[in-house]
N, C-alpha and C. Protein backbone atom coordinates (compact mmCIF):
# COMPACT_ATOMS: atom_id res chain seq x y z
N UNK A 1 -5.87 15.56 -14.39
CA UNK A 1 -5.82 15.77 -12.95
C UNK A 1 -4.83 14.79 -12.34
N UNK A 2 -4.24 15.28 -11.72
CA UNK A 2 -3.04 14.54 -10.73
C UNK A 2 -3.52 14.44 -9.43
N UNK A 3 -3.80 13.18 -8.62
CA UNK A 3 -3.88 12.94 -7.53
C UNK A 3 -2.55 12.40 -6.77
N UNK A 4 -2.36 13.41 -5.25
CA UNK A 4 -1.17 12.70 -4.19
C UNK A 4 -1.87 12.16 -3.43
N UNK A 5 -2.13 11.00 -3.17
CA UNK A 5 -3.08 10.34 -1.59
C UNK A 5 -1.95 10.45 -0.31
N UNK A 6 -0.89 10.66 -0.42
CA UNK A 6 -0.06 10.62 0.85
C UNK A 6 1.21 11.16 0.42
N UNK A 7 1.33 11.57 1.76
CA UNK A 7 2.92 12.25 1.21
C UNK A 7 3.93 11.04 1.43
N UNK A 8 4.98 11.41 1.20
CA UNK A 8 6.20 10.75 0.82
C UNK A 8 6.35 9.90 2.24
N UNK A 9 6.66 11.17 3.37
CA UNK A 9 7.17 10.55 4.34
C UNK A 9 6.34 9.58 5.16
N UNK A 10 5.01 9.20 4.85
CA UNK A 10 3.81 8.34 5.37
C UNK A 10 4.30 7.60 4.91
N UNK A 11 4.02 7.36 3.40
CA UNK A 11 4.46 5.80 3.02
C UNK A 11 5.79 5.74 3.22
N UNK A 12 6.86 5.90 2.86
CA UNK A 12 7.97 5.24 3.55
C UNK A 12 7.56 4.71 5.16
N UNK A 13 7.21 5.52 6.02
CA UNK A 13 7.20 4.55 7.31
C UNK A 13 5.66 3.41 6.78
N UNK A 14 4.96 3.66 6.27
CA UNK A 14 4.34 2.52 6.32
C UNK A 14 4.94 1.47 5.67
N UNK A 15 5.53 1.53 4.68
CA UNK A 15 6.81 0.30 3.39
C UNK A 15 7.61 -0.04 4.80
N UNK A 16 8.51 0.94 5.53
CA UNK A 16 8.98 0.53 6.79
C UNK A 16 8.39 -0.73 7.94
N UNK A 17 7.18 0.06 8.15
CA UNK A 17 6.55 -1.15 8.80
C UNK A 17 6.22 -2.13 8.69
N UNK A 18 5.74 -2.59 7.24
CA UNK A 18 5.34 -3.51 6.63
C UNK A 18 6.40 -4.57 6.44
N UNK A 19 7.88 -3.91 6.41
CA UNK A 19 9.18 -4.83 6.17
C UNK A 19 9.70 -5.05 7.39
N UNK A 20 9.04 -4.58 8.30
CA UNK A 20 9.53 -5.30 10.03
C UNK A 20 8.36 -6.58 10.41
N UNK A 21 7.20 -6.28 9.71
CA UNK A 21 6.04 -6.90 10.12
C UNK A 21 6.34 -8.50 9.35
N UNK A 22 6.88 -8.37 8.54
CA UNK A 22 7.13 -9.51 7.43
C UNK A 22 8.04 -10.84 7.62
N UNK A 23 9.05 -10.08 9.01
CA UNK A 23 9.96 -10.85 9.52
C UNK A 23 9.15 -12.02 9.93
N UNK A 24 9.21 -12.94 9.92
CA UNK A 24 8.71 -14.94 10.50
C UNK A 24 7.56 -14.95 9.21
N UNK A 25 7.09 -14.14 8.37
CA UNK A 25 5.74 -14.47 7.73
C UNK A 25 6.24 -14.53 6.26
N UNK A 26 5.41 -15.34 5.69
CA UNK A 26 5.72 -15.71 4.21
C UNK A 26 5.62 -14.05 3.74
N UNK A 27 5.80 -13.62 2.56
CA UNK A 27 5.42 -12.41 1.83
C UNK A 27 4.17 -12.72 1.17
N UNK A 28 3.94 -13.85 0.89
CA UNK A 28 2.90 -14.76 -0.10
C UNK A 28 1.63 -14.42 1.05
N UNK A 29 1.74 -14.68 2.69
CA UNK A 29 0.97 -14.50 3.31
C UNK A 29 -0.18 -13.46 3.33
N UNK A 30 0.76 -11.82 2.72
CA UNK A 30 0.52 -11.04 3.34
C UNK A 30 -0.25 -10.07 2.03
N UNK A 31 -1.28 -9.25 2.60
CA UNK A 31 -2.08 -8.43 2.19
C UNK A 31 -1.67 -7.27 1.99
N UNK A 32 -1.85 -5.94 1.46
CA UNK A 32 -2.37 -4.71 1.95
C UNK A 32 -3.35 -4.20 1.00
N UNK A 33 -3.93 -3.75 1.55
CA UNK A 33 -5.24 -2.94 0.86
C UNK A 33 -5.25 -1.35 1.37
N UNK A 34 -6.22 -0.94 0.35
CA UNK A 34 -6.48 0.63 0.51
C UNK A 34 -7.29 0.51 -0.56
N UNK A 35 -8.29 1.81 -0.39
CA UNK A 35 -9.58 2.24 -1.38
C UNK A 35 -9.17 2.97 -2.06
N UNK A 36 -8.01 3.49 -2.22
CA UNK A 36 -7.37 4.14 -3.21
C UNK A 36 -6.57 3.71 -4.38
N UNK A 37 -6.76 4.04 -5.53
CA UNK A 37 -6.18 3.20 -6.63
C UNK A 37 -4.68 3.86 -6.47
N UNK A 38 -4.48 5.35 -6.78
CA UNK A 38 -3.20 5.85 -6.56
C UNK A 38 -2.20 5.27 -5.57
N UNK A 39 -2.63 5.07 -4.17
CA UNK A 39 -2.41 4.73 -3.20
C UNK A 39 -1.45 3.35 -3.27
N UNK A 40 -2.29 2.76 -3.86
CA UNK A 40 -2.05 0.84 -4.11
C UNK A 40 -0.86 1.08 -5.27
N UNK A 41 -0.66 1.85 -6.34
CA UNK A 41 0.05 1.91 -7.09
C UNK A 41 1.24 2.72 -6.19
N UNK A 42 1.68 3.54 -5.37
CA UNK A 42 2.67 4.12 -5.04
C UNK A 42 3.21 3.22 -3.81
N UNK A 43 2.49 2.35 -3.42
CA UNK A 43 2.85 0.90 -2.62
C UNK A 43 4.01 0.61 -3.09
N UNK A 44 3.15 -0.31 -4.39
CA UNK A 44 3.55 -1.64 -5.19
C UNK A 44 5.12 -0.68 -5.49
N UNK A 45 5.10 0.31 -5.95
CA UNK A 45 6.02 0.78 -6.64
C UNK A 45 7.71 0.99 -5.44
N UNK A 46 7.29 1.43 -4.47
CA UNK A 46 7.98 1.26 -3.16
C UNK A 46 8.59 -0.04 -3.06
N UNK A 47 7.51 -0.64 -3.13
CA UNK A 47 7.89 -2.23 -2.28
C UNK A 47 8.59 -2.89 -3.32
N UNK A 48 8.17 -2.52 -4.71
CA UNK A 48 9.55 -3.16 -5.65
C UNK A 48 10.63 -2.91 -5.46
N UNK A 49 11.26 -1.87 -4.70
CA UNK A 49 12.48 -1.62 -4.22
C UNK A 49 13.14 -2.89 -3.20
N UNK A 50 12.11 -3.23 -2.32
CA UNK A 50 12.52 -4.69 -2.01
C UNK A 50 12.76 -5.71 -1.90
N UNK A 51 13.67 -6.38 -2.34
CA UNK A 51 13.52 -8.16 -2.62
C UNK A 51 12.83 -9.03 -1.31
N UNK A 52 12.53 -8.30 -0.28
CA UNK A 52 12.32 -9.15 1.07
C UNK A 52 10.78 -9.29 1.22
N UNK A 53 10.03 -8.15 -0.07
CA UNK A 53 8.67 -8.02 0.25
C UNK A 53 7.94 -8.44 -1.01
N UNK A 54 9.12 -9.42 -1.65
CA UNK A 54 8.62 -10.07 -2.77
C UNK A 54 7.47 -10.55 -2.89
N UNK A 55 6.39 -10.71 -3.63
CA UNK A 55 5.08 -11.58 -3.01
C UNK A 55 4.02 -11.11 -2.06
N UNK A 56 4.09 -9.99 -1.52
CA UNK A 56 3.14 -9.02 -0.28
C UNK A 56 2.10 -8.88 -1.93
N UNK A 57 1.07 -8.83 -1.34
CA UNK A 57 0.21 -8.43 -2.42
C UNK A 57 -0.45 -7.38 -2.03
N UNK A 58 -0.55 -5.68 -3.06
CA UNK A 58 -1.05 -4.53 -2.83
C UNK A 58 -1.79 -4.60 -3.38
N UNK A 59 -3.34 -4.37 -3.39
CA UNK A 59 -4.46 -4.13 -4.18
C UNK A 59 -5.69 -3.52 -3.47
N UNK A 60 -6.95 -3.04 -3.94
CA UNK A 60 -7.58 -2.03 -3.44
C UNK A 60 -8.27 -3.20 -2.84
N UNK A 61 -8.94 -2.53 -1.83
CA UNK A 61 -10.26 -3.23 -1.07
C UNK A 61 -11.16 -4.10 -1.96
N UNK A 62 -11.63 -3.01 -2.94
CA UNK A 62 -12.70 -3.54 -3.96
C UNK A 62 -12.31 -4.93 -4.47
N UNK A 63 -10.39 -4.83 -5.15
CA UNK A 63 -10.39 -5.86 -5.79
C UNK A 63 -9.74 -7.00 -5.28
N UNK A 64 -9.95 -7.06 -3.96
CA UNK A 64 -9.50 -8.11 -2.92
C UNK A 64 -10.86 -8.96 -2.52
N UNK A 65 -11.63 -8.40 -2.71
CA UNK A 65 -13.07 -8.80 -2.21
C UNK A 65 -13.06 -10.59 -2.53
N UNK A 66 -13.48 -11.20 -1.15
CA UNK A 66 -13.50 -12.49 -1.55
C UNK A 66 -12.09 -13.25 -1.62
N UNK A 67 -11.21 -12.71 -1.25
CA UNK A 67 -10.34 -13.63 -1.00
C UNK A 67 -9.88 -13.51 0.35
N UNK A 68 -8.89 -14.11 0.82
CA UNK A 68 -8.42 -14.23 2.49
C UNK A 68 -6.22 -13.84 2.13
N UNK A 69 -5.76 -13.67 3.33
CA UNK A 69 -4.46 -13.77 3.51
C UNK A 69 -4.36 -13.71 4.87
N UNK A 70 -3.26 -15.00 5.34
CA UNK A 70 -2.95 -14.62 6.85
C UNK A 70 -2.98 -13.49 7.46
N UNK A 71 -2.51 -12.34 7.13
CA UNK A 71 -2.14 -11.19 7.63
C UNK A 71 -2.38 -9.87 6.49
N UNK A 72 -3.19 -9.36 7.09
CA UNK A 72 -4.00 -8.22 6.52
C UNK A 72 -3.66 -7.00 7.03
N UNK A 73 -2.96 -5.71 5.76
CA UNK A 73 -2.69 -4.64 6.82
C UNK A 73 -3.66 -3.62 5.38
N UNK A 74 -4.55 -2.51 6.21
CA UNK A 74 -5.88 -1.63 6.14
C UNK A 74 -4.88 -0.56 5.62
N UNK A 75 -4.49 0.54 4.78
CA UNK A 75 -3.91 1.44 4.80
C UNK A 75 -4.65 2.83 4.10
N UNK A 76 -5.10 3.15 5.43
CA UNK A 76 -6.20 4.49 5.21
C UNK A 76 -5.31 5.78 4.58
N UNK A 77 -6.22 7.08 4.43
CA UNK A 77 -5.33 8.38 4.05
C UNK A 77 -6.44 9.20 4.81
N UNK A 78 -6.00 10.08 5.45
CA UNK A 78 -6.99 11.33 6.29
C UNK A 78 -7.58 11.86 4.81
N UNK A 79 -8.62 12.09 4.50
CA UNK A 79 -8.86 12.94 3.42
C UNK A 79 -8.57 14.49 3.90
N UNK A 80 -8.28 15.17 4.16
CA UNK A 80 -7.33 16.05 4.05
C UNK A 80 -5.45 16.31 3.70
N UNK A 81 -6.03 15.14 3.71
CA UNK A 81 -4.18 14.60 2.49
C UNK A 81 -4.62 14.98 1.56
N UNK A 82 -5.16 14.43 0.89
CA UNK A 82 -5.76 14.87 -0.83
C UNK A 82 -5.27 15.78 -1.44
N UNK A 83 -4.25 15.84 -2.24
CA UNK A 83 -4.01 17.25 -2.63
C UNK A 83 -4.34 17.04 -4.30
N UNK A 84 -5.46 18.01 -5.00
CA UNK A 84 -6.11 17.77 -6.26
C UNK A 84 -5.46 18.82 -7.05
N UNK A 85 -4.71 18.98 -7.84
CA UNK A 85 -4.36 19.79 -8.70
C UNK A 85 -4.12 19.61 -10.66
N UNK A 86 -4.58 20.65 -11.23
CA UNK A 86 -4.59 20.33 -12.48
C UNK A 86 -3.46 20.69 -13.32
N UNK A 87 -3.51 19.56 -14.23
CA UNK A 87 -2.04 19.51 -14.99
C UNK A 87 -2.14 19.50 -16.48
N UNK A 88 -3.15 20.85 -16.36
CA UNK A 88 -3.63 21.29 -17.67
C UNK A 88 -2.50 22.10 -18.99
């Protein structure tokens, strides 16, 4: 099974936002989370495209639990994004 949690053009403006938001703040500072494992992986994979967002740390809710970062950004998906298809 292949899961898409978001389409293309979401995350780019969210990778977008995140690299305007970053301006005055360490990258080391900064968070993002989501309850989605796919999600957190099509981040990380984005944001390696940038040297400026070196250090932002992407990881799920779950496995953030218990720690802190200056600046925390939440990155939900409507569940009607979901698109489930088999890749049988």
């Amino acid at each position: 099974m292949h899961i898409n949690c978001v389409p293309e053009y979401k995350l780019d403006n969210l990778v977008k936002n995140l690299l305007d938001m970053i301006v005055g703040v360490s990258p080391m500072a900064i968070a993002v989370q989501s309850p989605y494992v796919a999600q957190v992986q099509l981040l990380r994979e984005r944001l390696d495209d940038f040297p400026v967002a070196d250090g932002v740390e992407v990881a799920t809710i779950d496995s953030f639990q218990g720690r802190e970062a200056d600046a925390v950004i939440i990155s939900m998906v409507n569940i009607t994004l979901l698109l489930f298809h088999s890749v049988a």
